[in-house]
Protein backbone atom coordinates (compact mmCIF):
# COMPACT_ATOMS: atom_id res chain seq x y z
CA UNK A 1 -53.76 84.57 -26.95
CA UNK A 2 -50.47 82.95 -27.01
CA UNK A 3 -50.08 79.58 -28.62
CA UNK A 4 -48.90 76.74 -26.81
CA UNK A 5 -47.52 73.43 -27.47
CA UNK A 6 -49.46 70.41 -26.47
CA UNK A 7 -47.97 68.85 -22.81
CA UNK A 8 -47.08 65.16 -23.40
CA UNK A 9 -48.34 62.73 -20.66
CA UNK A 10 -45.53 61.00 -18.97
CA UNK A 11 -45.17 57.35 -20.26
CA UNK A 12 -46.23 54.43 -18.73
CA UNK A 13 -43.76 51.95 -17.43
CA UNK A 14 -44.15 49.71 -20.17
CA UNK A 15 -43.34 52.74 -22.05
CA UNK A 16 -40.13 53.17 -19.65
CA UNK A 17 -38.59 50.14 -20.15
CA UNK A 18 -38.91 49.51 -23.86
CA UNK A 19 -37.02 52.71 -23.66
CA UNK A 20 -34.43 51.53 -21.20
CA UNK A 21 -33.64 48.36 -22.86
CA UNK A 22 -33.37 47.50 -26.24
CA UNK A 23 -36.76 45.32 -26.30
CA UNK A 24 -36.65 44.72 -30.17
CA UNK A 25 -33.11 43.59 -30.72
CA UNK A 26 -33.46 41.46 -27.34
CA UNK A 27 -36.53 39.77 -29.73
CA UNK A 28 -34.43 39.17 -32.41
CA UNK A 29 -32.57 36.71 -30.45
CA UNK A 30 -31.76 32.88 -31.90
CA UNK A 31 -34.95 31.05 -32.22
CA UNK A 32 -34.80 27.80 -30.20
CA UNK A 33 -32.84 24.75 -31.30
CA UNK A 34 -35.56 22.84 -33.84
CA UNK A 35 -35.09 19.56 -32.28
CA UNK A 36 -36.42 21.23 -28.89
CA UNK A 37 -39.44 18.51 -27.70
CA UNK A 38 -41.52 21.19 -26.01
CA UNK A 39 -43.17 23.24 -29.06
CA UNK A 40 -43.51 19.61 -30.61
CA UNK A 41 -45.78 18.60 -27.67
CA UNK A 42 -47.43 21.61 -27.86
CA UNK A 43 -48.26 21.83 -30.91
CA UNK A 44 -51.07 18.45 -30.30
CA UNK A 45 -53.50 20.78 -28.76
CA UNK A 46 -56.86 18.21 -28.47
CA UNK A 47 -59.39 20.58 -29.27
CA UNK A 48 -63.37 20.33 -27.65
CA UNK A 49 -65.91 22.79 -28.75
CA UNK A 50 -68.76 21.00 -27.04
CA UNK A 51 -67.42 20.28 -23.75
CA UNK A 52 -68.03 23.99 -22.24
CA UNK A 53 -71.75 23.30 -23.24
CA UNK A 54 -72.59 19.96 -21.80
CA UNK A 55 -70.94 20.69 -18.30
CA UNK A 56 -72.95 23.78 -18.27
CA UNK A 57 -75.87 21.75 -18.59
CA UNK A 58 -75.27 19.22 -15.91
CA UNK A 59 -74.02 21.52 -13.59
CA UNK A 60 -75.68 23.77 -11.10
CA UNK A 61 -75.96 27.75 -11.90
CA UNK A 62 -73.66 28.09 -9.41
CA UNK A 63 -70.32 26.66 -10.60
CA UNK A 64 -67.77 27.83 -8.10
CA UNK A 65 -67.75 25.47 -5.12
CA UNK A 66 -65.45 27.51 -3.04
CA UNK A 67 -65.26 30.48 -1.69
CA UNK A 68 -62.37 32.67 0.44
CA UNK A 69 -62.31 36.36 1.69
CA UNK A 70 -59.34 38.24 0.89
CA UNK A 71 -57.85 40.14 3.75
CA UNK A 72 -57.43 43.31 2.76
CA UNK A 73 -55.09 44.32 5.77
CA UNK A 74 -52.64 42.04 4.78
CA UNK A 75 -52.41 43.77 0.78
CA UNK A 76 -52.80 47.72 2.59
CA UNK A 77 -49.08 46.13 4.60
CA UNK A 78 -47.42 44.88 1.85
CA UNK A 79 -48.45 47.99 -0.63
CA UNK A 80 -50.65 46.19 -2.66
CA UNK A 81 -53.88 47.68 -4.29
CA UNK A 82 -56.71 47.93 -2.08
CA UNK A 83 -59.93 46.88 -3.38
CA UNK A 84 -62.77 49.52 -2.75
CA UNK A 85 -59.61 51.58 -1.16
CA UNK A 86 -58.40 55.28 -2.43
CA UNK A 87 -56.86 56.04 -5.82
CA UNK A 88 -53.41 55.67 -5.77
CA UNK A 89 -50.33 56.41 -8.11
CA UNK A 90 -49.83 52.42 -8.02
CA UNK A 91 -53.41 51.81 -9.07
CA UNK A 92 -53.32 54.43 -12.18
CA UNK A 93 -50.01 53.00 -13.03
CA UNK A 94 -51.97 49.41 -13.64
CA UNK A 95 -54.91 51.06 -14.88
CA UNK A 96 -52.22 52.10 -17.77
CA UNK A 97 -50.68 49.07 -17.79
CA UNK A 98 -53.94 46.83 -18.18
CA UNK A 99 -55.58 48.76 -21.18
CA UNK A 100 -52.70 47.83 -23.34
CA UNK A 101 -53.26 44.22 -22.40
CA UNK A 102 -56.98 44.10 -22.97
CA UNK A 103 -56.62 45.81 -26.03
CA UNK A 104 -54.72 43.01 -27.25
CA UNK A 105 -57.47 40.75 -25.99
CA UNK A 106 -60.61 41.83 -26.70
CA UNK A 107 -59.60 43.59 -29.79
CA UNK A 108 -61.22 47.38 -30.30
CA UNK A 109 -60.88 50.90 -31.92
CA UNK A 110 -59.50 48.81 -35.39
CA UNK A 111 -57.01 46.32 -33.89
CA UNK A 112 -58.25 42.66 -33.90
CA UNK A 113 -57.66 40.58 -30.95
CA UNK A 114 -55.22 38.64 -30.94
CA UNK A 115 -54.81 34.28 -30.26
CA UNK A 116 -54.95 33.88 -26.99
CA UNK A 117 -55.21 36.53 -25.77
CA UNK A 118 -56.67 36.58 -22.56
CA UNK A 119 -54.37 34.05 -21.33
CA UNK A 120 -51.24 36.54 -19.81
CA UNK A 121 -48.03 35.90 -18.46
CA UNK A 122 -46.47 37.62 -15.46
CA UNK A 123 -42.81 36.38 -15.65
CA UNK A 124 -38.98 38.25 -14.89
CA UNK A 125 -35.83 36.70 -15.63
CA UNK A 126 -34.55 36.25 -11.89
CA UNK A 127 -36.27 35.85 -8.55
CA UNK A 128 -36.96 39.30 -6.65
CA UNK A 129 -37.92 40.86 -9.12
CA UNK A 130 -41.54 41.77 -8.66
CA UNK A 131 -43.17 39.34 -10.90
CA UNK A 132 -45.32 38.34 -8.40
CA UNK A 133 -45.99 42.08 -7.04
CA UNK A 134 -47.13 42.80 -10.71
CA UNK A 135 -49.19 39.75 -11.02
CA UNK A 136 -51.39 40.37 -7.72
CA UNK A 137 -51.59 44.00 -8.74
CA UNK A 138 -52.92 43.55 -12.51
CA UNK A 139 -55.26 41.19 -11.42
CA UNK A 140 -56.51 43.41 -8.50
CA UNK A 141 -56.85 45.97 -11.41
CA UNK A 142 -58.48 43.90 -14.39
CA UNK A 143 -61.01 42.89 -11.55
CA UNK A 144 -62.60 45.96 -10.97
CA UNK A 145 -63.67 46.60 -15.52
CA UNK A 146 -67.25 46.16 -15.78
CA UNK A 147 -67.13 43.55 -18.81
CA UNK A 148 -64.40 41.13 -17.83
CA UNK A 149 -63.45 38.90 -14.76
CA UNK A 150 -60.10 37.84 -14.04
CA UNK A 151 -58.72 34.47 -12.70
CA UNK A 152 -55.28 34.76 -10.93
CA UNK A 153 -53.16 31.82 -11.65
CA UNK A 154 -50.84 30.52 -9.61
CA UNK A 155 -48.17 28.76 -11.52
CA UNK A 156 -44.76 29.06 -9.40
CA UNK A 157 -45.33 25.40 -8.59
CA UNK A 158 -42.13 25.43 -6.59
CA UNK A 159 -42.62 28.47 -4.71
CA UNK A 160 -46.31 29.71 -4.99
CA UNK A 161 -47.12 32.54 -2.43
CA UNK A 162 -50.02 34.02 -4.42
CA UNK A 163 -52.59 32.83 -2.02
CA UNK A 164 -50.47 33.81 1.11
CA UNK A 165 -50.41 37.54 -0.12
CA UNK A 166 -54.02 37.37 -0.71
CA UNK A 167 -54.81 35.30 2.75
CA UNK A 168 -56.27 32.75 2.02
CA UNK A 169 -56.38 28.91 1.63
CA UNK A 170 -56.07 26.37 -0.85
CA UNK A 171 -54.58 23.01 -0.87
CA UNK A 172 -55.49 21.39 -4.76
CA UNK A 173 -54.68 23.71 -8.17
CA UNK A 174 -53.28 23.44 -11.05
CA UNK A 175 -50.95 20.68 -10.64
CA UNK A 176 -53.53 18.79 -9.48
CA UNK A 177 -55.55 18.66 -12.71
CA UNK A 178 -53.06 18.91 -15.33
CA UNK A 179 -51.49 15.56 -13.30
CA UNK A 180 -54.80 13.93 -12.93
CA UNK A 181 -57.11 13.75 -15.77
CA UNK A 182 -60.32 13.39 -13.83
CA UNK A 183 -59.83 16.34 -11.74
CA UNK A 184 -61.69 19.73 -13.37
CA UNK A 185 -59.62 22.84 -12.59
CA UNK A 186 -62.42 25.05 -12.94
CA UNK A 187 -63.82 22.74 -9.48
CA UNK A 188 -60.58 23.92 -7.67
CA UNK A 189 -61.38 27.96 -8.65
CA UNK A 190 -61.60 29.93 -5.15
CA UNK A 191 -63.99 32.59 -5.78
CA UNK A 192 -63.04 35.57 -3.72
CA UNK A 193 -65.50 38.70 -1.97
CA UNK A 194 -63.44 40.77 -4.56
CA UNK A 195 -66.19 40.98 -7.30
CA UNK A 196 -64.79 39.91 -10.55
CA UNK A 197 -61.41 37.67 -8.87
CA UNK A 198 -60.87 34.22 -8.55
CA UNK A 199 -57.95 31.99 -8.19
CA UNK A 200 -56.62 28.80 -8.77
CA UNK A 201 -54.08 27.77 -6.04
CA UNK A 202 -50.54 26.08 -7.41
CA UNK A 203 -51.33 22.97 -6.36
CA UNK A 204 -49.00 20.23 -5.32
CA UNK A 205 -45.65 20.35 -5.53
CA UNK A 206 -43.72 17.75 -7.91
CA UNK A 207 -40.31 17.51 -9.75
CA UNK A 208 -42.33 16.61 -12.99
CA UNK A 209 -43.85 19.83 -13.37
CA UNK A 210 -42.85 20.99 -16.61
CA UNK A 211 -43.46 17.35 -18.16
CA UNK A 212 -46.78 17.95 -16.97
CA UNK A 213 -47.20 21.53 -18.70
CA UNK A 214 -45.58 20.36 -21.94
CA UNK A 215 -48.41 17.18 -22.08
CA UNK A 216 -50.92 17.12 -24.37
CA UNK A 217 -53.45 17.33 -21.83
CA UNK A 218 -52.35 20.69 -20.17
CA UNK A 219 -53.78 22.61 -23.31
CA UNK A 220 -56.88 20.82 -23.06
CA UNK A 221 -57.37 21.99 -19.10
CA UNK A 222 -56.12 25.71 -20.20
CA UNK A 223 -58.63 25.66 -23.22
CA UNK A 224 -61.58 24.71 -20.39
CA UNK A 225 -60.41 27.15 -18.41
CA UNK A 226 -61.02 29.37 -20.74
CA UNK A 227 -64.11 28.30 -22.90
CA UNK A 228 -65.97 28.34 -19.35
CA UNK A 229 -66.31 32.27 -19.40
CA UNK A 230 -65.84 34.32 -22.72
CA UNK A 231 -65.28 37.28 -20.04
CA UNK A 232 -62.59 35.93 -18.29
CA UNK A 233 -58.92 37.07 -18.45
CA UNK A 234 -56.49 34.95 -17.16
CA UNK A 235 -53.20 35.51 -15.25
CA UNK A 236 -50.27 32.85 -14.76
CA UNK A 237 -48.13 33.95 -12.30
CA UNK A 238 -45.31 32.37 -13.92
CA UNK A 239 -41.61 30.72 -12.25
CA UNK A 240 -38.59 33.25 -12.73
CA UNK A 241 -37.36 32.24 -16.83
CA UNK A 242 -33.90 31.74 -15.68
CA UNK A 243 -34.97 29.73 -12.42
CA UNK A 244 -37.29 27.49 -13.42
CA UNK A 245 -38.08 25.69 -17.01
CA UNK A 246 -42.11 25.76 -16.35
CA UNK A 247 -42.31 29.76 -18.01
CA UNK A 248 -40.79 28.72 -21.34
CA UNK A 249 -43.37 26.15 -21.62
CA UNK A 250 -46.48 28.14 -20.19
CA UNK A 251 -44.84 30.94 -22.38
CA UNK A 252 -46.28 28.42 -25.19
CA UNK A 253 -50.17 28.48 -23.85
CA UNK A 254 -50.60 32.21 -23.84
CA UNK A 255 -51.36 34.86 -26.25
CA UNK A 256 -49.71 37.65 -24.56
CA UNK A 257 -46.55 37.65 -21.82
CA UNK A 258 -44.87 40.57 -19.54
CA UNK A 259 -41.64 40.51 -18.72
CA UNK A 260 -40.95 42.32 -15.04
CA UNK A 261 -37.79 44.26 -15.10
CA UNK A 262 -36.44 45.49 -11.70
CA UNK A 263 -34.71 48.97 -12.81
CA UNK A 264 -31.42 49.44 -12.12
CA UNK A 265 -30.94 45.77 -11.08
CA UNK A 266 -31.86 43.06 -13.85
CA UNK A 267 -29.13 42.96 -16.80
CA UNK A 268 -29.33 43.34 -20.21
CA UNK A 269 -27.81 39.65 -20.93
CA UNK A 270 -30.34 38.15 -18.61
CA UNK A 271 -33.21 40.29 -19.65
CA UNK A 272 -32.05 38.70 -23.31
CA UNK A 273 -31.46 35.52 -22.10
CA UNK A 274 -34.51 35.29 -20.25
CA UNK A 275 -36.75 36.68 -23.75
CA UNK A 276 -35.17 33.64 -25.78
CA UNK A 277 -37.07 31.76 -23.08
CA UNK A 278 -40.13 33.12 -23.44
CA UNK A 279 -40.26 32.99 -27.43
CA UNK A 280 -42.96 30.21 -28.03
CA UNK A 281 -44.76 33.62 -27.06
CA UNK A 282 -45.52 36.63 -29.79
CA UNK A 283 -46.11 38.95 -28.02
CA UNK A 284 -44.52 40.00 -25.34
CA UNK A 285 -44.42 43.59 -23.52
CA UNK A 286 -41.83 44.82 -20.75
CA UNK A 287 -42.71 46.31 -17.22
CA UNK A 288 -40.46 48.33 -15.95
CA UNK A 289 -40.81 47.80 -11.69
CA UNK A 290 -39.04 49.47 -8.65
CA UNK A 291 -38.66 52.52 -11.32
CA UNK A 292 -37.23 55.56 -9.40
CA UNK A 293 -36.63 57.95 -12.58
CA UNK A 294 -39.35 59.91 -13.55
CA UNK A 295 -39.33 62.27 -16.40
CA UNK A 296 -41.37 65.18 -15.20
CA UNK A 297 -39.73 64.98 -11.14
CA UNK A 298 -42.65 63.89 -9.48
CA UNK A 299 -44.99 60.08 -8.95
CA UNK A 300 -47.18 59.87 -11.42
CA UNK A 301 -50.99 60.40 -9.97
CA UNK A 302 -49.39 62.87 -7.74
CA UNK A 303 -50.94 65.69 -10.08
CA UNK A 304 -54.31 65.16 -9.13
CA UNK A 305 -53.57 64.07 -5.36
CA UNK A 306 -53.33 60.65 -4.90
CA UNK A 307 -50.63 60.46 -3.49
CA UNK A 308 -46.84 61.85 -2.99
């Protein structure tokens, strides 16, 4: 019997792009001026061990309110994952992507988990880039793990589209609570017919919004959000870095972040650029999106059929 060498599986695409670009040198960028207000006001993070307890006690078993079907049509049109559809290359390519980021959050086979961890980041450095394509995606994956549920953020204040994609409505998010102190976000969660998904809509739209995010209180309603479920993973579809200031300072109320990097397309300088941005962050991870190099000539998945 001849011997033969071991075949190497192809890498994932965040195994592409920290190829592609030079990820750790991009990290090693200038740290942020030290007079910069925004990790100041971050760091007062009010902190309420009790609370998750006594508003499970007053409230009913049945703590989402609201409701929405997702229609699934409208995600088969625009190429999204299908819930209860067929496997596809797209789906395995999340199903890679997603194990690296709940290894980081729930900790397992000797790593520790790490702060934060289940809150993620979905961010790119310019508009059109697929940040939100990557968002929708992970979250359509994450949903379908036996042991966790996900909550889909929507935190493009300016331009949020995450409920659109998913069609469905919602008028109150976000905004609404971290602008309003006696508004609960968790009673503005949409729970969808997609077992293990929920949202929170962006809310409304104001030119204050990253005063809002860099106020003591926005830790406090992140914190709730996620003391209310220990199995809940969280995902802020986050403003383009270079767009819009809100993702440096939601960069600072998450554990883990993921840069979206159209190939081919998004530069090196603003792929740095955008990094420095997103340093109140530790640890951050690259996805490489609209990839059409592959090392082996084919789509990955297409080995065992699903698809071309």
């Amino acid at each position: 019997m001849n011997n033969h060498s071991p075949i190497k599986p192809p890498a994932s695409l965040l195994e592409r792009a920290s190829e592609i670009y030079d990820f750790r040198s991009a990290l090693r960028s200038p740290e942020p001026p030290a007079a910069d207000p925004v990790p100041v006001a971050a760091q007062a993070r009010p902190v309420a061990p009790a609370a998750p307890q006594v508003r499970e006690a007053v409230r009913a078993p049945n703590v989402h309110q609201l409701k929405a079907n997702v229609d699934r049509e409208r995600l088969r049109a625009a190429n999204y994952i299908v819930p209860e559809g067929p496997v596809t290359g797209l789906s395995e390519e999340f199903r890679i992507v997603k194990r690296q980021l709940l290894l980081a959050a729930r900790g397992g086979k000797g790593f520790e988990p790490i702060e934060n961890g289940e809150r993620i980041l979905i961010c790119s450095a310019n508009p059109n880039e697929g940040k939100t394509f990557c968002a929708l995606n992970l979250a359509l994956s994450m949903a379908t793990e036996k042991d966790n549920r996900v909550l889909l953020v929507d935190a493009d204040f300016a331009k949020p589209s995450i409920m659109s994609r998913l069609g469905i409505e919602g008028e109150r998010g976000l905004m609404d609570a971290l602008a309003d102190p006696t508004i609960d976000a968790e009673d503005l969660v949409i729970e969808t017919d997609i077992a293990g998904l929920s949202v929170l809509p962006a809310g409304r739209q104001t030119n204050q919004d990253t005063e809002y995010l860099a106020a003591a209180h926005s830790a406090a309603v992140l914190d709730r959000l996620t003391a209310h479920d220990p199995t809940r993973i969280i995902i802020f579809d986050s403003p383009p870095a270079l767009a819009a200031s809100p993702a440096s300072v939601l960069a600072l109320h998450v554990g883990q972040a993921v840069m979206v990097v159209h190939a081919d397309v998004t530069t090196d300088t603003a792929l740095r650029d955008a990094l420095s941005l997103l340093s109140g962050c530790d640890n951050i991870q690259l996805l490489l999106n609209k990839t059409k190099f592959s090392p082996t000539g084919r789509k990955f998945g297409s080995y065992y059929g699903y698809g071309a």
